[in-house]
N, C-alpha and C. Protein backbone atom coordinates (compact mmCIF):
# COMPACT_ATOMS: atom_id res chain seq x y z
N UNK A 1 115.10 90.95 106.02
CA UNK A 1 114.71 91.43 104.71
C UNK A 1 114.30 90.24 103.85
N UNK A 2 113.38 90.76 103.14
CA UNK A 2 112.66 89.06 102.46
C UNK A 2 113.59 88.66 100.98
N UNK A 3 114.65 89.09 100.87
CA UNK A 3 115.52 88.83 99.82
C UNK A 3 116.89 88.58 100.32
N UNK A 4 116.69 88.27 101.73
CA UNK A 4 117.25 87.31 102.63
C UNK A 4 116.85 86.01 102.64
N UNK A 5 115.65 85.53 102.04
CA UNK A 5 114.84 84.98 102.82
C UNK A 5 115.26 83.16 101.74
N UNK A 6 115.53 82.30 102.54
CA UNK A 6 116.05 81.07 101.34
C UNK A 6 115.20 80.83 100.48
N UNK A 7 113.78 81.25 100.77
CA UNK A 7 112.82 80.79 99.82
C UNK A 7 112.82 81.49 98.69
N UNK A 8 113.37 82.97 98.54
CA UNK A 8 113.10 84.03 98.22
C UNK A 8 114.09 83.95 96.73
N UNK A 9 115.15 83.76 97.74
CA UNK A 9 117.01 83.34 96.85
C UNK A 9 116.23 82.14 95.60
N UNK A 10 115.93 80.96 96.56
CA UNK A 10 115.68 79.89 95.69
C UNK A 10 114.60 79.94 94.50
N UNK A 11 113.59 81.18 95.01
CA UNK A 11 112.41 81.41 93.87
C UNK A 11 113.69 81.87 92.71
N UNK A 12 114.62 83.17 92.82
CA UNK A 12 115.07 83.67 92.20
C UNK A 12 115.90 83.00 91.18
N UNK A 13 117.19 81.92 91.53
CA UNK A 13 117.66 80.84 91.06
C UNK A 13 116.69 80.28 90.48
N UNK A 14 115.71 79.61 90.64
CA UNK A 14 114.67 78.70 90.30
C UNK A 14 114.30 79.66 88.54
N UNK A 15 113.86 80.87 88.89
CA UNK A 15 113.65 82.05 87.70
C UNK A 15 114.54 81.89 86.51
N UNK A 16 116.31 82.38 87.47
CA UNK A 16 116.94 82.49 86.46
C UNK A 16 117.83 81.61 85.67
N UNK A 17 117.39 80.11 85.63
CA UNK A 17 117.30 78.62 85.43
C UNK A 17 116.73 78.40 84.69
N UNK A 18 115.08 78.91 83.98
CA UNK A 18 113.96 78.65 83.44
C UNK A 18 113.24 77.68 84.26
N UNK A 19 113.66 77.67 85.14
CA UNK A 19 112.11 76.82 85.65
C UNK A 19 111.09 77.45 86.49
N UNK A 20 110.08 78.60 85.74
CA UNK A 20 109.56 79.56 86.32
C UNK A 20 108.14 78.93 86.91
N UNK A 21 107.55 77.80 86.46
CA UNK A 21 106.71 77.43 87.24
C UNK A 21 106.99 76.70 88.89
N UNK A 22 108.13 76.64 89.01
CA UNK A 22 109.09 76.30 90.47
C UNK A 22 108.98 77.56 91.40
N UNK A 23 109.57 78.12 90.78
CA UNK A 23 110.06 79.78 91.14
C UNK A 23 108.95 80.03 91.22
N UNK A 24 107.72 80.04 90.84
CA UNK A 24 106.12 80.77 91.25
C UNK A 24 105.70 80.35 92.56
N UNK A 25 105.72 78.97 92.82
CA UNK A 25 105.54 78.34 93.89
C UNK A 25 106.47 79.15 95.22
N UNK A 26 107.74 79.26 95.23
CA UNK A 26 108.87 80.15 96.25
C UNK A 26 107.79 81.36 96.47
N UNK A 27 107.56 81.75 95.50
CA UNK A 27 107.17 83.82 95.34
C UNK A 27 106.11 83.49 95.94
N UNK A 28 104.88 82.48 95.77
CA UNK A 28 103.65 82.36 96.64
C UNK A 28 103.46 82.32 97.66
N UNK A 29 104.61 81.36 98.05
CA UNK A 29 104.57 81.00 99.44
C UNK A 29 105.24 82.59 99.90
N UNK A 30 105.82 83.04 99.63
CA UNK A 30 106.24 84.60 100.56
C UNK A 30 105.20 85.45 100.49
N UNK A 31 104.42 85.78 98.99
CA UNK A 31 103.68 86.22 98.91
C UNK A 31 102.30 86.34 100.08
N UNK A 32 101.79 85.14 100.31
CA UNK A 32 100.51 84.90 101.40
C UNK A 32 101.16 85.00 103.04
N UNK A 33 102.88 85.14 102.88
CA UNK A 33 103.54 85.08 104.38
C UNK A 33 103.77 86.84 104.85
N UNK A 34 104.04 87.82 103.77
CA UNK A 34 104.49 88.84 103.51
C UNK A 34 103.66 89.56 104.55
N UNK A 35 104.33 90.79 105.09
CA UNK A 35 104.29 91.49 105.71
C UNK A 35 104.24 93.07 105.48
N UNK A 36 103.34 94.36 105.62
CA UNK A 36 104.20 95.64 105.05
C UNK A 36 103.59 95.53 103.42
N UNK A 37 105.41 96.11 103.11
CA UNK A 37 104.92 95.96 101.48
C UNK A 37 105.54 94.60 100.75
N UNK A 38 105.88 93.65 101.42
CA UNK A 38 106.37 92.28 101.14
C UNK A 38 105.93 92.14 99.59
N UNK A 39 104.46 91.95 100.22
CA UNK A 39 103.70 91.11 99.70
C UNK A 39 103.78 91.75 97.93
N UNK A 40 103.50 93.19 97.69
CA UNK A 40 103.51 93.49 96.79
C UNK A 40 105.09 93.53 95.97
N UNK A 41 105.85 93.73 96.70
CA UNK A 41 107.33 93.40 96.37
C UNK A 41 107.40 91.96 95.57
N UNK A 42 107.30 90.53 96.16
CA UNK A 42 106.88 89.44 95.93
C UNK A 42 106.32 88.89 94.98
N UNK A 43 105.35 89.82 94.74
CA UNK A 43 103.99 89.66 93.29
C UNK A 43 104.85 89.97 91.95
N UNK A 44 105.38 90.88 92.38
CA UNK A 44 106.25 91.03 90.91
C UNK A 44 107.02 89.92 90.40
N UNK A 45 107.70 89.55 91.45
CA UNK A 45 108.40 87.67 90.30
C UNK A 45 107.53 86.87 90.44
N UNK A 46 106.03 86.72 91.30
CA UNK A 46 105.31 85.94 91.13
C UNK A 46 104.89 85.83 89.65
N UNK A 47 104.09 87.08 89.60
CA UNK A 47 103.54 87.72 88.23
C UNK A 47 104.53 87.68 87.10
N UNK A 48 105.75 87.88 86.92
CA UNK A 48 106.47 87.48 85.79
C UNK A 48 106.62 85.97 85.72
N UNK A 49 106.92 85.62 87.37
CA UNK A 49 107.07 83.77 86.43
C UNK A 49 106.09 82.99 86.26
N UNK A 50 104.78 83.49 86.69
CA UNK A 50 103.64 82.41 86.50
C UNK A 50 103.41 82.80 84.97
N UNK A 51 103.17 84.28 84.72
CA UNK A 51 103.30 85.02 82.90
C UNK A 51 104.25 84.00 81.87
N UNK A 52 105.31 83.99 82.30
CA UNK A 52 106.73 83.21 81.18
C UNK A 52 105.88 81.88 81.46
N UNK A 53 105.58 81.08 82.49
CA UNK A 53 105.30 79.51 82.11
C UNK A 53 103.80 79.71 81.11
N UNK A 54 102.69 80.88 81.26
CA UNK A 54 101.93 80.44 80.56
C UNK A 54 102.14 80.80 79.12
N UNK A 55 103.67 81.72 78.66
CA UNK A 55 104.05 81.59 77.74
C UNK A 55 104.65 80.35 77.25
N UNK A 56 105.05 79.73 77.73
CA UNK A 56 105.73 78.78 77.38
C UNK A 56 104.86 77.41 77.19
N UNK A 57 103.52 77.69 77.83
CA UNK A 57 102.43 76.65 77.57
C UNK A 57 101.63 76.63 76.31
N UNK A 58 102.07 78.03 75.75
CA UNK A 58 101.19 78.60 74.48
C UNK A 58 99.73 79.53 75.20
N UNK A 59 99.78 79.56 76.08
CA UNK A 59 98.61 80.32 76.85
C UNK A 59 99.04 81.94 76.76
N UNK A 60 98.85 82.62 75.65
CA UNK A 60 99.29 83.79 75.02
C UNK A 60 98.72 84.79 75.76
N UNK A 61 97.58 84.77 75.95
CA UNK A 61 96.72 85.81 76.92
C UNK A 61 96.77 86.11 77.89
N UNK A 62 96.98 84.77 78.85
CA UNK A 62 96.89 84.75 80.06
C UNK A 62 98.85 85.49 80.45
N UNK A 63 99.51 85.31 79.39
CA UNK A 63 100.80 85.63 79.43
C UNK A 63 101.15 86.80 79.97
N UNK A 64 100.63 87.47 78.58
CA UNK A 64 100.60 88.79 78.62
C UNK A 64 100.11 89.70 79.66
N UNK A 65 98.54 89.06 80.36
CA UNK A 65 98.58 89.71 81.21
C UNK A 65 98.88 89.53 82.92
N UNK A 66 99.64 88.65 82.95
CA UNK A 66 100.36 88.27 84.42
C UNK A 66 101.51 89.52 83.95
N UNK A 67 102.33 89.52 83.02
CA UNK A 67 103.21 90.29 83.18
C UNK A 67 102.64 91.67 82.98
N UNK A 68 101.96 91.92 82.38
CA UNK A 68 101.50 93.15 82.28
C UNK A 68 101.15 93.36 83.82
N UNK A 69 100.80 92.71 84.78
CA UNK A 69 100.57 93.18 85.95
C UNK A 69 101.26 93.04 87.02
N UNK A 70 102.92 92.45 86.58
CA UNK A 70 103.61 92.49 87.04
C UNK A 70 104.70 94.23 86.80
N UNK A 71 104.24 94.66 85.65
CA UNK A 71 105.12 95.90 85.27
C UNK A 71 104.56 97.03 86.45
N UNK A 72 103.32 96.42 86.15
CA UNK A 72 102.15 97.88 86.86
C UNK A 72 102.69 97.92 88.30
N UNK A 73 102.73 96.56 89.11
CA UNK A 73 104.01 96.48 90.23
C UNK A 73 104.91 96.76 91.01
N UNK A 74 105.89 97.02 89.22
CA UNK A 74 106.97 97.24 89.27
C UNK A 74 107.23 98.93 89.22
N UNK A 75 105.98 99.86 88.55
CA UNK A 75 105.74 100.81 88.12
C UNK A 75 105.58 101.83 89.63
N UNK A 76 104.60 101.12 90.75
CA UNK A 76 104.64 101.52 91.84
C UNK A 76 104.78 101.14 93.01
N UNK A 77 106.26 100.41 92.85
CA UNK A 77 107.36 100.06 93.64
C UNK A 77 107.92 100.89 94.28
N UNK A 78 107.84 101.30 95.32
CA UNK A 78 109.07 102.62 96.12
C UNK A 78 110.47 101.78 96.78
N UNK A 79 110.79 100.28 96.34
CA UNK A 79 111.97 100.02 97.56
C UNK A 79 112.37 98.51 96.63
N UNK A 80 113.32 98.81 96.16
CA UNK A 80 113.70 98.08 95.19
C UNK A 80 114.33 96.83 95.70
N UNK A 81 114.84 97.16 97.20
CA UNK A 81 115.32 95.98 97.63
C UNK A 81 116.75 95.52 96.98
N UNK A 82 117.67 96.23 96.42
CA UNK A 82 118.66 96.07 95.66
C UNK A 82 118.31 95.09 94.63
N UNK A 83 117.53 94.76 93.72
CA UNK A 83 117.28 94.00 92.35
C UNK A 83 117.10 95.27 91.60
N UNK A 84 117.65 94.62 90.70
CA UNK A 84 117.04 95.89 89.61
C UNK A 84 116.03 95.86 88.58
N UNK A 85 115.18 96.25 89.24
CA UNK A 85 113.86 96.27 88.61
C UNK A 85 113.45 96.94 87.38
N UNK A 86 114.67 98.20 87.39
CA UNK A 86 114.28 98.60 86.00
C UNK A 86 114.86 97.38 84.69
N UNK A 87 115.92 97.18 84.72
CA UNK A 87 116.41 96.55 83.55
C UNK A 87 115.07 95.18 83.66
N UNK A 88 114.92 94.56 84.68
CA UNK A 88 113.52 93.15 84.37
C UNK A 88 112.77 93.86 83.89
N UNK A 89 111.96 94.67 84.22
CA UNK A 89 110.71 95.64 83.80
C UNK A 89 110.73 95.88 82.31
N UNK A 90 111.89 96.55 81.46
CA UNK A 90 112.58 96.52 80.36
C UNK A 90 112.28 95.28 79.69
N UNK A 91 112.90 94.44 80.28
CA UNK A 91 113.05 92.88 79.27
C UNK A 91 111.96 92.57 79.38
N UNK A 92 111.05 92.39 80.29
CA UNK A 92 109.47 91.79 80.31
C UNK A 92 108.48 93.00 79.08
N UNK A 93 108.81 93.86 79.10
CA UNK A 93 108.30 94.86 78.29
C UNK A 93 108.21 94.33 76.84
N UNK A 94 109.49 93.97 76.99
CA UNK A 94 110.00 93.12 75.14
C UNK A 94 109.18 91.76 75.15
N UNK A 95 109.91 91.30 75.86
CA UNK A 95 109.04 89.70 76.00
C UNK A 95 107.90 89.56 75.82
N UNK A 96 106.63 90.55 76.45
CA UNK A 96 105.10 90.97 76.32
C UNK A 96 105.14 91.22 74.82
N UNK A 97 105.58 92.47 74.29
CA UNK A 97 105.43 92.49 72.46
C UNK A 97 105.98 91.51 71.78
N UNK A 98 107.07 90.64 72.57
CA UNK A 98 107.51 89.68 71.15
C UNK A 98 106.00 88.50 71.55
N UNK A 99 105.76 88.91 72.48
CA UNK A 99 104.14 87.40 72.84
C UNK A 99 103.41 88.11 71.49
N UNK A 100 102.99 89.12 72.01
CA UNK A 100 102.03 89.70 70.86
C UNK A 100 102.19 89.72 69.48
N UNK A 101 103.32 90.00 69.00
CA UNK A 101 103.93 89.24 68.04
C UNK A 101 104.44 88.06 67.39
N UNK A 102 103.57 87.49 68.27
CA UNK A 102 103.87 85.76 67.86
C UNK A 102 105.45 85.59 68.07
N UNK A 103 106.23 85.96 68.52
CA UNK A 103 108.01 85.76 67.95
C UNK A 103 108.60 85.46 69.70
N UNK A 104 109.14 84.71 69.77
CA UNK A 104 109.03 83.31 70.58
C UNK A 104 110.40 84.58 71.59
N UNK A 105 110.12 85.22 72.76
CA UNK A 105 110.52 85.81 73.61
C UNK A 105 112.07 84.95 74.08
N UNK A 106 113.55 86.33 74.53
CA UNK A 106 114.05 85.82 75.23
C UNK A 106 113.84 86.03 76.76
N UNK A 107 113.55 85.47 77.82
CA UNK A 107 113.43 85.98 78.87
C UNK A 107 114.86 86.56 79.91
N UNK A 108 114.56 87.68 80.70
CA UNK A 108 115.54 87.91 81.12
C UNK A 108 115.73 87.17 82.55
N UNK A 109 116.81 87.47 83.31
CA UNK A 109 117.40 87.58 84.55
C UNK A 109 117.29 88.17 85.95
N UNK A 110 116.95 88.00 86.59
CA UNK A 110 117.11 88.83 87.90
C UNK A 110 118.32 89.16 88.37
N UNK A 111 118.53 89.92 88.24
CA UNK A 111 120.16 90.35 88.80
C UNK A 111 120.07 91.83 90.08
N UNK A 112 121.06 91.65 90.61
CA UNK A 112 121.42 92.75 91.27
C UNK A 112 121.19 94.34 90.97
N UNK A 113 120.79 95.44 91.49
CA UNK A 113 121.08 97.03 90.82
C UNK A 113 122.38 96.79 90.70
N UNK A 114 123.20 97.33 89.73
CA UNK A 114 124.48 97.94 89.92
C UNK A 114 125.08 98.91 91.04
């Protein structure tokens, strides 16, 4: 399972650290390795952490819409892989309007479903 996978763990850590331009690099490399529905599984923390670093670069646009196409993703996801995708999906939701709102985003966590 690719959330077995050390690269996968370490993108995730790497994420929930802030160092999301690290963590993009992990998700890529699975991403172009992915198999099935890997690949689209994958894109989703790709797409949120490459989104948060170009927030964090001041690159407002390009922000918004990595994550915005990380929700869409997340939206038609069938296999959650035990993360819980709804509560990230949620916080990236906020994070996207506080971009748009100029008002300086907290980012969330990857954590486990309950």
């Amino acid at each position: 399972m690719i959330t077995n996978d050390p690269r996968f763990i370490r993108g995730v850590s790497l994420f929930n650290d802030g160092d999301y331009l690290e963590a993009s690099d992990c998700f890529e490399d699975l991403f172009f390795e992915g198999v099935r529905d890997e690949p689209d599984f994958v894109r989703i923390f790709l797409q949120f952490s490459v989104g948060i670093h170009h927030a964090e670069t001041g690159q407002w646009r390009p922000a918004v819409e990595r994550i915005e196409e990380g929700l869409r993703l997340v939206a038609s996801n069938r296999y959650d892989r035990g993360i819980d995708l709804s509560s990230l999906a949620s916080a990236m939701r906020i994070g996207a309007s506080d971009l748009r709102h100029k008002i300086k985003p907290e980012w969330p966590r990857v954590s486990s479903r309950p």
